[in-house]
PDB file of N, CA and C in Angstrom:
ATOM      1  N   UNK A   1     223.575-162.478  49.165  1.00  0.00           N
ATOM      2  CA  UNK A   1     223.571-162.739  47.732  1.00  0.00           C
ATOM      3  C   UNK A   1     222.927-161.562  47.023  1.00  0.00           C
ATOM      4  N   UNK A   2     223.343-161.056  45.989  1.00  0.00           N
ATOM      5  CA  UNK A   2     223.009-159.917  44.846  1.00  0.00           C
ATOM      6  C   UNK A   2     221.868-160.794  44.348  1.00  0.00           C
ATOM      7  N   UNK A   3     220.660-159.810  44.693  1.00  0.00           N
ATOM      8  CA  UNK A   3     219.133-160.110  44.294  1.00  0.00           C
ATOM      9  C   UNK A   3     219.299-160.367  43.022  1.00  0.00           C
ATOM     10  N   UNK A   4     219.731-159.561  42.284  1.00  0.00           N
ATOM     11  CA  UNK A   4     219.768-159.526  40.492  1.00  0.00           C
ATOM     12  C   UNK A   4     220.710-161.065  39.846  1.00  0.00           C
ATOM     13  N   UNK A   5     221.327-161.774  40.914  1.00  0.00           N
ATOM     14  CA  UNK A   5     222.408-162.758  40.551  1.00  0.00           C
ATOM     15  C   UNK A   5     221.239-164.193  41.105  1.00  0.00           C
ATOM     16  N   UNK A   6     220.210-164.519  41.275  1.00  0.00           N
ATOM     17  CA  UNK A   6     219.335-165.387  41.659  1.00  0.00           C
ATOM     18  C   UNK A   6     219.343-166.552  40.496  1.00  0.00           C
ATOM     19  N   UNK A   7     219.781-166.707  39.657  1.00  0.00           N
ATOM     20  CA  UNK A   7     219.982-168.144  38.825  1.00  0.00           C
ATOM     21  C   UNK A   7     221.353-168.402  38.770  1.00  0.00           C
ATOM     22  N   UNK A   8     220.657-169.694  38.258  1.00  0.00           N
ATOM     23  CA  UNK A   8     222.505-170.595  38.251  1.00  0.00           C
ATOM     24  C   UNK A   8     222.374-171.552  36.716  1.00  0.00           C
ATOM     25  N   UNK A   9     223.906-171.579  36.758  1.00  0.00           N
ATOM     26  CA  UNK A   9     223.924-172.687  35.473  1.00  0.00           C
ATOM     27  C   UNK A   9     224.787-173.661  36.235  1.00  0.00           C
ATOM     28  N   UNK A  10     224.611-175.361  35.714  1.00  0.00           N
ATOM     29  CA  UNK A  10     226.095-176.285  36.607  1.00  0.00           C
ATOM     30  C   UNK A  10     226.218-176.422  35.377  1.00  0.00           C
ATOM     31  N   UNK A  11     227.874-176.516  35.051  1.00  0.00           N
ATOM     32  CA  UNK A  11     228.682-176.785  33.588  1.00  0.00           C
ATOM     33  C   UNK A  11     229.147-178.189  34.230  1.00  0.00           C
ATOM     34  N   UNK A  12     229.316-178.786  32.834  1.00  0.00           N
ATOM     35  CA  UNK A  12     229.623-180.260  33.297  1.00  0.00           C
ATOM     36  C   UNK A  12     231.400-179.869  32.196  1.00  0.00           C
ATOM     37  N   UNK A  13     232.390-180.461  33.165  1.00  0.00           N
ATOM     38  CA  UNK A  13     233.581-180.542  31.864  1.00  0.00           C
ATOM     39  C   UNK A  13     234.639-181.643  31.932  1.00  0.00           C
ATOM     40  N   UNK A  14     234.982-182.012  30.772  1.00  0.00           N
ATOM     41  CA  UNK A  14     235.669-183.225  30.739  1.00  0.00           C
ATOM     42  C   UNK A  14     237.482-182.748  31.780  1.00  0.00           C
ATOM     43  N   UNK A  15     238.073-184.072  31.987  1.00  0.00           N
ATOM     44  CA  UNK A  15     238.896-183.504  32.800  1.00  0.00           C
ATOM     45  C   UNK A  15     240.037-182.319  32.404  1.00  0.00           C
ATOM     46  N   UNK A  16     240.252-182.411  30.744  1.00  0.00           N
ATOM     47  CA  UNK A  16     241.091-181.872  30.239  1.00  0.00           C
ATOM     48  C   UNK A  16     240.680-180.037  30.293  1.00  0.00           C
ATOM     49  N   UNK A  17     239.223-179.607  29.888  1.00  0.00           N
ATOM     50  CA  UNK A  17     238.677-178.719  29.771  1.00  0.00           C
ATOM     51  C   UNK A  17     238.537-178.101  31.366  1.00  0.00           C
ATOM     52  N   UNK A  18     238.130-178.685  32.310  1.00  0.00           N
ATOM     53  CA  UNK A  18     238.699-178.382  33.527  1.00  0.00           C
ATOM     54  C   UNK A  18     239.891-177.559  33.935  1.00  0.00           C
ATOM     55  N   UNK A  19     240.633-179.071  33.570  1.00  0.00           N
ATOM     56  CA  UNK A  19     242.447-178.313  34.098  1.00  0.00           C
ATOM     57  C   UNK A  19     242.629-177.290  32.892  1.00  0.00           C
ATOM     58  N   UNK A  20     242.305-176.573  31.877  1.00  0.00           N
ATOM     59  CA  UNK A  20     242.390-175.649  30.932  1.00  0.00           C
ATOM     60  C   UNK A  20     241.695-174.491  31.847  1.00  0.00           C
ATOM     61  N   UNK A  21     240.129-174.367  32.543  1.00  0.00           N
ATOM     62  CA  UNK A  21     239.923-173.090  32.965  1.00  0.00           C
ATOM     63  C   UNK A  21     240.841-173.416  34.070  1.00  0.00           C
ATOM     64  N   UNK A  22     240.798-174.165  35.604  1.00  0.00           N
ATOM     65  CA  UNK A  22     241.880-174.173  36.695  1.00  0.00           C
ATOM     66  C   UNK A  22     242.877-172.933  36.059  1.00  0.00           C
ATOM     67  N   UNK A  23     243.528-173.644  35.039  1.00  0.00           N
ATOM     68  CA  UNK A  23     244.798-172.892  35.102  1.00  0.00           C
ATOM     69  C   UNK A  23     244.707-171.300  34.375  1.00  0.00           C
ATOM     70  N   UNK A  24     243.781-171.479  33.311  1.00  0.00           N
ATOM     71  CA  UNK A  24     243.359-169.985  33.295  1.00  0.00           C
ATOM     72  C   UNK A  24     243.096-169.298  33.710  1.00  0.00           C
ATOM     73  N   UNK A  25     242.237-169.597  34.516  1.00  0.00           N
ATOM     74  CA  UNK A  25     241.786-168.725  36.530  1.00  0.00           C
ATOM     75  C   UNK A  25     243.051-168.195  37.048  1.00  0.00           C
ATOM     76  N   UNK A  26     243.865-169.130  37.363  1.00  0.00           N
ATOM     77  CA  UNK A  26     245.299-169.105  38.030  1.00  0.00           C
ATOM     78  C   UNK A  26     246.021-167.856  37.032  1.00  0.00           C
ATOM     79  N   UNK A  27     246.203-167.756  35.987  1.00  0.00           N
ATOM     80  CA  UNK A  27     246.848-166.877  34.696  1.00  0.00           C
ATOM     81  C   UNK A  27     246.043-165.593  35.462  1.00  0.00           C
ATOM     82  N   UNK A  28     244.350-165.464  34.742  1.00  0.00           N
ATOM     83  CA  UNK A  28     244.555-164.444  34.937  1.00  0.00           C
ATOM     84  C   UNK A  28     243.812-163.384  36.728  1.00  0.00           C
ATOM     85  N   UNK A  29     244.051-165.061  37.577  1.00  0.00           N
ATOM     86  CA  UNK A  29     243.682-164.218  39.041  1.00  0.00           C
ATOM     87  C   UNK A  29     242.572-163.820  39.139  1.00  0.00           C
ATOM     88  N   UNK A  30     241.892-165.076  38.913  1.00  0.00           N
ATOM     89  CA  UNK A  30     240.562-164.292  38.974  1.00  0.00           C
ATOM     90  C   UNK A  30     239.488-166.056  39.322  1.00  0.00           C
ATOM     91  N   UNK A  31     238.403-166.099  39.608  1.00  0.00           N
ATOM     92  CA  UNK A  31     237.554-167.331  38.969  1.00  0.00           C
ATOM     93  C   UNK A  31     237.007-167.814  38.315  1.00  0.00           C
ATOM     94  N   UNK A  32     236.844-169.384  38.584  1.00  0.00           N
ATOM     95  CA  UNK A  32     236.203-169.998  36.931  1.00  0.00           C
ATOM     96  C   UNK A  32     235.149-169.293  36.267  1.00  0.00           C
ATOM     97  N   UNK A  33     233.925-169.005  37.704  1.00  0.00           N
ATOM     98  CA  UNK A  33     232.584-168.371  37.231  1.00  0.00           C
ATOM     99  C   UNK A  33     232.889-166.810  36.812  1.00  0.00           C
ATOM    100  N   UNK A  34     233.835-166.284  36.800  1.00  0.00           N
ATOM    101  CA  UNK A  34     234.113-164.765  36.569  1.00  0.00           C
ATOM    102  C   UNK A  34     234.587-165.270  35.278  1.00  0.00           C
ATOM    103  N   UNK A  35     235.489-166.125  35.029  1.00  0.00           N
ATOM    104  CA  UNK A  35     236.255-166.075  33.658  1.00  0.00           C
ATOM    105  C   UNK A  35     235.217-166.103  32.741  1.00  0.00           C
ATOM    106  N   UNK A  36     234.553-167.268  33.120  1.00  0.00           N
ATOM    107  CA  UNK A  36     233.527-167.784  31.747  1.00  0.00           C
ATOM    108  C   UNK A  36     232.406-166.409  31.474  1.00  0.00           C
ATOM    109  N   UNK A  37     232.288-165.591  32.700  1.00  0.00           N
ATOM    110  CA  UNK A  37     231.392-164.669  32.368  1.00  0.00           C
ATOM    111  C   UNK A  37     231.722-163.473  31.400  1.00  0.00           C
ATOM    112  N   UNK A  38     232.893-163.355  32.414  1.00  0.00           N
ATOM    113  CA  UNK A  38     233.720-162.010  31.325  1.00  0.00           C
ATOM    114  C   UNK A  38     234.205-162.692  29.721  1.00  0.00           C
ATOM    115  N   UNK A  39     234.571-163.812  29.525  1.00  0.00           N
ATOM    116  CA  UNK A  39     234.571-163.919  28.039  1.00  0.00           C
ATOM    117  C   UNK A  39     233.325-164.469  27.346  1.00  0.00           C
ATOM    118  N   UNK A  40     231.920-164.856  28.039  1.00  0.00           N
ATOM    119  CA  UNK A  40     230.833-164.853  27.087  1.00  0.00           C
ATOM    120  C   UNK A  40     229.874-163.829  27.161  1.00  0.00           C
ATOM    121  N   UNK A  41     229.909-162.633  28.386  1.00  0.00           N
ATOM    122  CA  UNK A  41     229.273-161.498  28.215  1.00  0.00           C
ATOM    123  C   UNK A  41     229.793-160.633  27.243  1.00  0.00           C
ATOM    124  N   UNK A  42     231.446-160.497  27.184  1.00  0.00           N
ATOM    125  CA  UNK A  42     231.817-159.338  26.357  1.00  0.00           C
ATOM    126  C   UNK A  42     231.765-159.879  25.025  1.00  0.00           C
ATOM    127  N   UNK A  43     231.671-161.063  24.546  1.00  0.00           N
ATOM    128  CA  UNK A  43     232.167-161.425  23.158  1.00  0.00           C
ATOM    129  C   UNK A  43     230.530-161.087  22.253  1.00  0.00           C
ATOM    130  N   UNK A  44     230.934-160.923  21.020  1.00  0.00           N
ATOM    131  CA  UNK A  44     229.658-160.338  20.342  1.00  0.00           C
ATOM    132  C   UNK A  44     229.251-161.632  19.681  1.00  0.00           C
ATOM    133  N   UNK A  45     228.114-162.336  19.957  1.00  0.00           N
ATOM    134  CA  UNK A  45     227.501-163.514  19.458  1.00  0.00           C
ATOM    135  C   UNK A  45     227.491-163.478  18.054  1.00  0.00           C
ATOM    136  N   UNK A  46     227.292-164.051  17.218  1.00  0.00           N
ATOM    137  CA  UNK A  46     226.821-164.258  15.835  1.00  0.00           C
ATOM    138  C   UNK A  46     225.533-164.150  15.586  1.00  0.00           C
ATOM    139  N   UNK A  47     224.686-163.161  14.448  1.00  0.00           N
ATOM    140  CA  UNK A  47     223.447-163.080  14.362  1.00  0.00           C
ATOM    141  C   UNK A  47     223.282-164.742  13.001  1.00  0.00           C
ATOM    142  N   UNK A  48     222.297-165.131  13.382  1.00  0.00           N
ATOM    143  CA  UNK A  48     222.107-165.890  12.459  1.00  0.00           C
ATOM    144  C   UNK A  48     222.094-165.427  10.806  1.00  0.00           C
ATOM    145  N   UNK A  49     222.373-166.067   9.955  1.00  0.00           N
ATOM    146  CA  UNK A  49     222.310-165.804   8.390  1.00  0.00           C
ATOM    147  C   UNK A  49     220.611-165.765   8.014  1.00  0.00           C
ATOM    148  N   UNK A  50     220.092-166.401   8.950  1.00  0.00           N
ATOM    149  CA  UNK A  50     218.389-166.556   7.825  1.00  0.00           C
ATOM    150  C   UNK A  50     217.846-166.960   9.366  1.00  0.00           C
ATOM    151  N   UNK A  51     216.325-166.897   9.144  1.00  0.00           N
ATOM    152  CA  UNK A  51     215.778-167.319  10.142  1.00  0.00           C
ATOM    153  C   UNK A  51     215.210-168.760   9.357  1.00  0.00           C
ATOM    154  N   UNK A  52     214.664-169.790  10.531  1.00  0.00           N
ATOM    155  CA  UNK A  52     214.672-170.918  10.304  1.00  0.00           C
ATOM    156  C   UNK A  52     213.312-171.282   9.163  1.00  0.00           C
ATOM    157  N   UNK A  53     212.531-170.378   9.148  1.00  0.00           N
ATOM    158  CA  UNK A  53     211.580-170.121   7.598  1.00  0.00           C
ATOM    159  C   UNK A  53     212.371-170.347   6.758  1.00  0.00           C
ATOM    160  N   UNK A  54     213.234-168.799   6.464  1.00  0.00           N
ATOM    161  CA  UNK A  54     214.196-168.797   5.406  1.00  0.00           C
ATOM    162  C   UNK A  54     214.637-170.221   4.969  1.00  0.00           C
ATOM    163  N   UNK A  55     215.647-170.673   5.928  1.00  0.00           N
ATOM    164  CA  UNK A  55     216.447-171.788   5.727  1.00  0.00           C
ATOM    165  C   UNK A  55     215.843-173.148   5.296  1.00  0.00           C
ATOM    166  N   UNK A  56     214.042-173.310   5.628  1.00  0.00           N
ATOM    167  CA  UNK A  56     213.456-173.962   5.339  1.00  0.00           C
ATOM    168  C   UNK A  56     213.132-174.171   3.655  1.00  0.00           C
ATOM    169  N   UNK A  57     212.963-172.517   3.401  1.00  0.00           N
ATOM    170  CA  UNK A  57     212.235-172.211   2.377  1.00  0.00           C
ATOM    171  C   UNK A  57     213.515-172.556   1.001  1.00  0.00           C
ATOM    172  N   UNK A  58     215.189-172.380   1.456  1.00  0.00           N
ATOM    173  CA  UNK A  58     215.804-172.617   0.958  1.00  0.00           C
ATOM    174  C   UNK A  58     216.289-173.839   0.786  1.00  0.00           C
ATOM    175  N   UNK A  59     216.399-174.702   1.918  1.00  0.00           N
ATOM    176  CA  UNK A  59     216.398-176.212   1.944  1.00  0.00           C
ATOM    177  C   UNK A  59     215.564-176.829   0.552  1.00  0.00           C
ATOM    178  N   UNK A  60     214.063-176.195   0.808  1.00  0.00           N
ATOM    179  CA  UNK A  60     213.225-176.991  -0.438  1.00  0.00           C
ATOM    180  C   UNK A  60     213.434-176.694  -1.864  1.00  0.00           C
ATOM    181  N   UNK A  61     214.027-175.576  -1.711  1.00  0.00           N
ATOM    182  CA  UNK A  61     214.652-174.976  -3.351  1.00  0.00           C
ATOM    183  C   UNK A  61     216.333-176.429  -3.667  1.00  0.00           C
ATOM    184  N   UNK A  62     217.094-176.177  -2.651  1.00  0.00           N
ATOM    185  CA  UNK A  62     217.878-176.925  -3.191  1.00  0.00           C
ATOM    186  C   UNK A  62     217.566-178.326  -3.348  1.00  0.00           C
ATOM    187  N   UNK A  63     216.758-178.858  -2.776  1.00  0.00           N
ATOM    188  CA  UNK A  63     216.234-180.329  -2.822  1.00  0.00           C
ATOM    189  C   UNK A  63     215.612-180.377  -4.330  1.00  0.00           C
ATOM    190  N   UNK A  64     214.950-179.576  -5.126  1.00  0.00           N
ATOM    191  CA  UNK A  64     214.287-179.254  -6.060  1.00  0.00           C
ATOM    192  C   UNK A  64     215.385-179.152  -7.047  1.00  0.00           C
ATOM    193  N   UNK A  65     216.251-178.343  -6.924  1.00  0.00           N
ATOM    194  CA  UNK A  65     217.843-178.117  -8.105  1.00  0.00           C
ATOM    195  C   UNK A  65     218.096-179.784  -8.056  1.00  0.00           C
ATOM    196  N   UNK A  66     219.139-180.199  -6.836  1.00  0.00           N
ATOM    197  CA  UNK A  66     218.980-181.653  -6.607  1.00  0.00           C
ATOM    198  C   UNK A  66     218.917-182.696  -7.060  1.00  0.00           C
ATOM    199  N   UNK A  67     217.401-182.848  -7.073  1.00  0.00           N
ATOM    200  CA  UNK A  67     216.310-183.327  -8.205  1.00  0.00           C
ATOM    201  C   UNK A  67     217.045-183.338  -9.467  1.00  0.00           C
ATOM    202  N   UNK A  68     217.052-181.937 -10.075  1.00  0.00           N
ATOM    203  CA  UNK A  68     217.068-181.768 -11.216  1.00  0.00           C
ATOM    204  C   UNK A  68     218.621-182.441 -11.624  1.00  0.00           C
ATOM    205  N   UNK A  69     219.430-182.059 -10.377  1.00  0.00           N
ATOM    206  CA  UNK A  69     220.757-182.520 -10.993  1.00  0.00           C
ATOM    207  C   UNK A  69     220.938-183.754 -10.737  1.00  0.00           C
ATOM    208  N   UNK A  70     220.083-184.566 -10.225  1.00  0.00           N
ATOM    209  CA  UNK A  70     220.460-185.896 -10.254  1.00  0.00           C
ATOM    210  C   UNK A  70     220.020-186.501 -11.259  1.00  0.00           C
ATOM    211  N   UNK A  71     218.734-185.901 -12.269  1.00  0.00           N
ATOM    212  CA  UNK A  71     217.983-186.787 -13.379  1.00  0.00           C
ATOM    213  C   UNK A  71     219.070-186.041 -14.268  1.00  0.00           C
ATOM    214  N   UNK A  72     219.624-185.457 -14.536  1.00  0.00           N
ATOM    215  CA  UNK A  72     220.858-184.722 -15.406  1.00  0.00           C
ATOM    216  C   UNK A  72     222.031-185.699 -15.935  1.00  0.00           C
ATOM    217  N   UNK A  73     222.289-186.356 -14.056  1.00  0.00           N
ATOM    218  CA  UNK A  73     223.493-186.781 -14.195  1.00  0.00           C
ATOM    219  C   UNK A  73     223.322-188.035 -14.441  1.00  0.00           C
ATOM    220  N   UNK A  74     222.178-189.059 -14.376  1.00  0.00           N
ATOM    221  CA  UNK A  74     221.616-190.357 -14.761  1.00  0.00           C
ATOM    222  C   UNK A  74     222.094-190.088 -16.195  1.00  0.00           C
ATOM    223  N   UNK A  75     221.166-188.780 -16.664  1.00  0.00           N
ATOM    224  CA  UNK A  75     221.307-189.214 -18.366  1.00  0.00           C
ATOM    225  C   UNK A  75     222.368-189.192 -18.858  1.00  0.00           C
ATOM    226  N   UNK A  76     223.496-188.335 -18.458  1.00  0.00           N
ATOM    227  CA  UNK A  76     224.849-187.987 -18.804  1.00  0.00           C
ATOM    228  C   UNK A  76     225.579-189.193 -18.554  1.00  0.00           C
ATOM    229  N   UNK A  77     224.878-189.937 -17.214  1.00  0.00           N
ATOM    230  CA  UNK A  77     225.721-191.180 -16.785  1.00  0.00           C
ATOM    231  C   UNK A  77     225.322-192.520 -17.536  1.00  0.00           C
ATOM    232  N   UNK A  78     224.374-192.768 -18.731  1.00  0.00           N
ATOM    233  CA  UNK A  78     223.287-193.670 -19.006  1.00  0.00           C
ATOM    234  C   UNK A  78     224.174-194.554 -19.956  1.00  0.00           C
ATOM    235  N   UNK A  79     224.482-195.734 -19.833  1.00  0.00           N
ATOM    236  CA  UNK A  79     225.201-196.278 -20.826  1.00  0.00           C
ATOM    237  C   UNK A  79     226.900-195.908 -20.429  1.00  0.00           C
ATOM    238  N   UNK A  80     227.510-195.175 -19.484  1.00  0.00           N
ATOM    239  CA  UNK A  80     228.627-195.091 -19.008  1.00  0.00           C
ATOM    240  C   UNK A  80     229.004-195.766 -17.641  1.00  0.00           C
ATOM    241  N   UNK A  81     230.476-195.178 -17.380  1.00  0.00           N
ATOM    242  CA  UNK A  81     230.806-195.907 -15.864  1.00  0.00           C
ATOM    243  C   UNK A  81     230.351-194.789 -14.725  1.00  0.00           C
ATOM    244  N   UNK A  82     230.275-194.684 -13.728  1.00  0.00           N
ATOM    245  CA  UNK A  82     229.712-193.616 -12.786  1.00  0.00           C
ATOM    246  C   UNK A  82     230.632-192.700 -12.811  1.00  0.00           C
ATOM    247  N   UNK A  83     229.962-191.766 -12.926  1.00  0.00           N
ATOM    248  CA  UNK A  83     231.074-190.402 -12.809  1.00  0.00           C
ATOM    249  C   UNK A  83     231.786-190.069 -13.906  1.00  0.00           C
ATOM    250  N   UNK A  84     231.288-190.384 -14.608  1.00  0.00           N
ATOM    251  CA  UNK A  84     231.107-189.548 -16.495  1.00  0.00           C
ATOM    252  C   UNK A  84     231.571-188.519 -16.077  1.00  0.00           C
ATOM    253  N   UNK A  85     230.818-187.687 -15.670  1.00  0.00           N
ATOM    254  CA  UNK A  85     230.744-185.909 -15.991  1.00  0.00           C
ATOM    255  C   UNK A  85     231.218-185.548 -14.619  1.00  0.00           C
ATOM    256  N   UNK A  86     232.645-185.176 -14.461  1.00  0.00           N
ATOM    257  CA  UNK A  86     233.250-184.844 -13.148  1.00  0.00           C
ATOM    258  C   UNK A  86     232.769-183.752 -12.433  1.00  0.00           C
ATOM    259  N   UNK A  87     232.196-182.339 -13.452  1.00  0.00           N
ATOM    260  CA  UNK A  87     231.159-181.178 -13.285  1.00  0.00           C
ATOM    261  C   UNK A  87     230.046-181.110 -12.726  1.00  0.00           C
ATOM    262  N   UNK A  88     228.972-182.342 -13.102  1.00  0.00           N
ATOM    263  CA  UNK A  88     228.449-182.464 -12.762  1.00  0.00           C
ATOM    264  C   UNK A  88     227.906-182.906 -11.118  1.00  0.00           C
ATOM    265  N   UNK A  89     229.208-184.273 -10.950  1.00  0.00           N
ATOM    266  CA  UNK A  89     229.561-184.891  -9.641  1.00  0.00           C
ATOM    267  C   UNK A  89     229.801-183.834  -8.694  1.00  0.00           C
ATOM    268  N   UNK A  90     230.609-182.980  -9.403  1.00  0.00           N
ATOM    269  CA  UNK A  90     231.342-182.046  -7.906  1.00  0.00           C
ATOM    270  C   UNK A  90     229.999-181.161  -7.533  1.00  0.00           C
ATOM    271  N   UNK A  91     228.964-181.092  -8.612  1.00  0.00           N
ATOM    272  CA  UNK A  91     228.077-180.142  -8.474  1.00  0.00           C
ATOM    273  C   UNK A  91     226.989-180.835  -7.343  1.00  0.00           C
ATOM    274  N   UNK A  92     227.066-181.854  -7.716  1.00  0.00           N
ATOM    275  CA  UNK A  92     226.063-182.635  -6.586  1.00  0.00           C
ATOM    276  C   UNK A  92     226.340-182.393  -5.348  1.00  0.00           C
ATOM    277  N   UNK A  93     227.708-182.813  -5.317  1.00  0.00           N
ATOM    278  CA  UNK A  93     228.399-182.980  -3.401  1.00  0.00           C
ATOM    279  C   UNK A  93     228.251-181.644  -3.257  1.00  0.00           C
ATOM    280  N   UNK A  94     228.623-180.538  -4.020  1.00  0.00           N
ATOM    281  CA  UNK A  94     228.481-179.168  -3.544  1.00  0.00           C
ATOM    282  C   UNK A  94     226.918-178.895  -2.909  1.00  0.00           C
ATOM    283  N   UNK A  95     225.804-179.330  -3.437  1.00  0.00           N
ATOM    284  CA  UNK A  95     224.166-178.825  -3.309  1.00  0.00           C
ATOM    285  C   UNK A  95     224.555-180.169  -1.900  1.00  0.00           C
ATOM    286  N   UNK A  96     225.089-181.024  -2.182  1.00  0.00           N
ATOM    287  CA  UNK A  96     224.724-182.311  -0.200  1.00  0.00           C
ATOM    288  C   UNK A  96     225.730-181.233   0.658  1.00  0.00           C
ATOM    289  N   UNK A  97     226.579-180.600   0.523  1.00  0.00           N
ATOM    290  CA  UNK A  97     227.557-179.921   1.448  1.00  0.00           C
ATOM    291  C   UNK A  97     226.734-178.419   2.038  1.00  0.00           C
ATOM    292  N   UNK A  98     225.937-178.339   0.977  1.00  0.00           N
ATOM    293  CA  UNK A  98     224.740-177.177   1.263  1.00  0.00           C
ATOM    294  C   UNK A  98     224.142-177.576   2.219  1.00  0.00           C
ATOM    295  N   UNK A  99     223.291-178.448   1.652  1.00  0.00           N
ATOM    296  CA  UNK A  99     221.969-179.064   2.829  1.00  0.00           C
ATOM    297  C   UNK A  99     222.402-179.326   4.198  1.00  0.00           C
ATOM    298  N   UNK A 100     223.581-179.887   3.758  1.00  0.00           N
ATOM    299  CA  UNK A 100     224.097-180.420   5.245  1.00  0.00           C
ATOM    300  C   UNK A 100     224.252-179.581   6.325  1.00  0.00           C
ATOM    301  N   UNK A 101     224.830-178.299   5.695  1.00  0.00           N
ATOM    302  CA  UNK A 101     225.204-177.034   6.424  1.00  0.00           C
ATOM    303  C   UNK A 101     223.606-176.427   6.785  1.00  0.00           C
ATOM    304  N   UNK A 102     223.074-176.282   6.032  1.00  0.00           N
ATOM    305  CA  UNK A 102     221.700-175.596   6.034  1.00  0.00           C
ATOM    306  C   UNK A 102     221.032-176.604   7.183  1.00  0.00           C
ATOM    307  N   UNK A 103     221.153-177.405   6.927  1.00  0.00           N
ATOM    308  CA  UNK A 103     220.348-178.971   8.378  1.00  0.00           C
ATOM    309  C   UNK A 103     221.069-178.935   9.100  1.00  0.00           C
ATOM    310  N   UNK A 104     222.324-178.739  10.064  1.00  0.00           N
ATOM    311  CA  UNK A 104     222.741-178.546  10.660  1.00  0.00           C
ATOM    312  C   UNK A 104     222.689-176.951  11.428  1.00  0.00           C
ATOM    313  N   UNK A 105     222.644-176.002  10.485  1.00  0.00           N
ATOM    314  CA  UNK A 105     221.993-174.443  10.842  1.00  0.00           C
ATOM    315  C   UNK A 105     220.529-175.114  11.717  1.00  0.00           C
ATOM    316  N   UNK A 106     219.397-175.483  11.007  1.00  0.00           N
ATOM    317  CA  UNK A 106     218.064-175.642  11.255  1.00  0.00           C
ATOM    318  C   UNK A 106     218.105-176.346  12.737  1.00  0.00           C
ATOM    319  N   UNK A 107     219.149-176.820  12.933  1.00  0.00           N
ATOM    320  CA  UNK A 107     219.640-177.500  14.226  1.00  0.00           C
ATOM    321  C   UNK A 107     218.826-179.227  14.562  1.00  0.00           C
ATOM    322  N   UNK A 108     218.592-179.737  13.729  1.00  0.00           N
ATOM    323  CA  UNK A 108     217.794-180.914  13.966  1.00  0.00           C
ATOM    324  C   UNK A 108     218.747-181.999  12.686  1.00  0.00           C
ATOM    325  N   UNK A 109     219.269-181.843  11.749  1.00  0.00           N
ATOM    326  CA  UNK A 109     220.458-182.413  11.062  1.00  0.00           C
ATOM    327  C   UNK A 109     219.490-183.602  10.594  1.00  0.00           C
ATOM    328  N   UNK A 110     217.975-183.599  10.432  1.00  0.00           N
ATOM    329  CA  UNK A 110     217.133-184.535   9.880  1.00  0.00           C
ATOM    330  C   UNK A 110     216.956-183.636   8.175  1.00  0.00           C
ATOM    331  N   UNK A 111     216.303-184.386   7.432  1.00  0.00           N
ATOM    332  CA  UNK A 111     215.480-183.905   6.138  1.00  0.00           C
ATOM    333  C   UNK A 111     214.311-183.589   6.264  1.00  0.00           C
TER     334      UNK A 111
END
């Protein structure tokens, strides 16, 4: 055994994802543990957008806008049916489609 090759990973895969490398192996003549290496050594990872400070520090800013746009849209909505101000609405789901993304970045998908 190659001294420098001394760890291991076990991949667990459903049956479909299986018979997908099998037969990719088979394509390109080679093995599973070679395939998966040669396409996640050569491929260039993604650097993150922010570090998880950042994303923190931005999370609490939009929770704060938020805020603001939800006491906005009460008053706009006060004495009407919900969803008065269609501008406003789309503006909301846009700042939850944020967070969501941003809590899902932070990798824990809690508040």
């Amino acid at each position: 055994m190659n001294p420098s090759r001394l760890n291991r990973s076990h991949l667990r895969f459903s049956a479909e994802e299986y018979a997908r490398l099998v037969e990719d192996a088979r394509v390109y003549g080679d093995s599973i543990p070679n395939l998966i290496k040669a396409i996640y050594f050569k491929k260039k990872l993604l650097q993150p957008a922010m570090s998880k400070d950042d994303a923190d520090r931005v999370l609490a800013a939009l929770n704060r806008i938020g805020n603001n746009i939800n006491q906005i849209a009460r008053q706009l909505n006060a004495g009407f049916r919900e969803g008065f101000n269609p501008a406003v609405q789309e503006m909301a789901e846009s700042l939850r489609a944020i967070k969501t993304f941003i809590l899902g970045y932070r990798g824990n998908g809690q508040n």
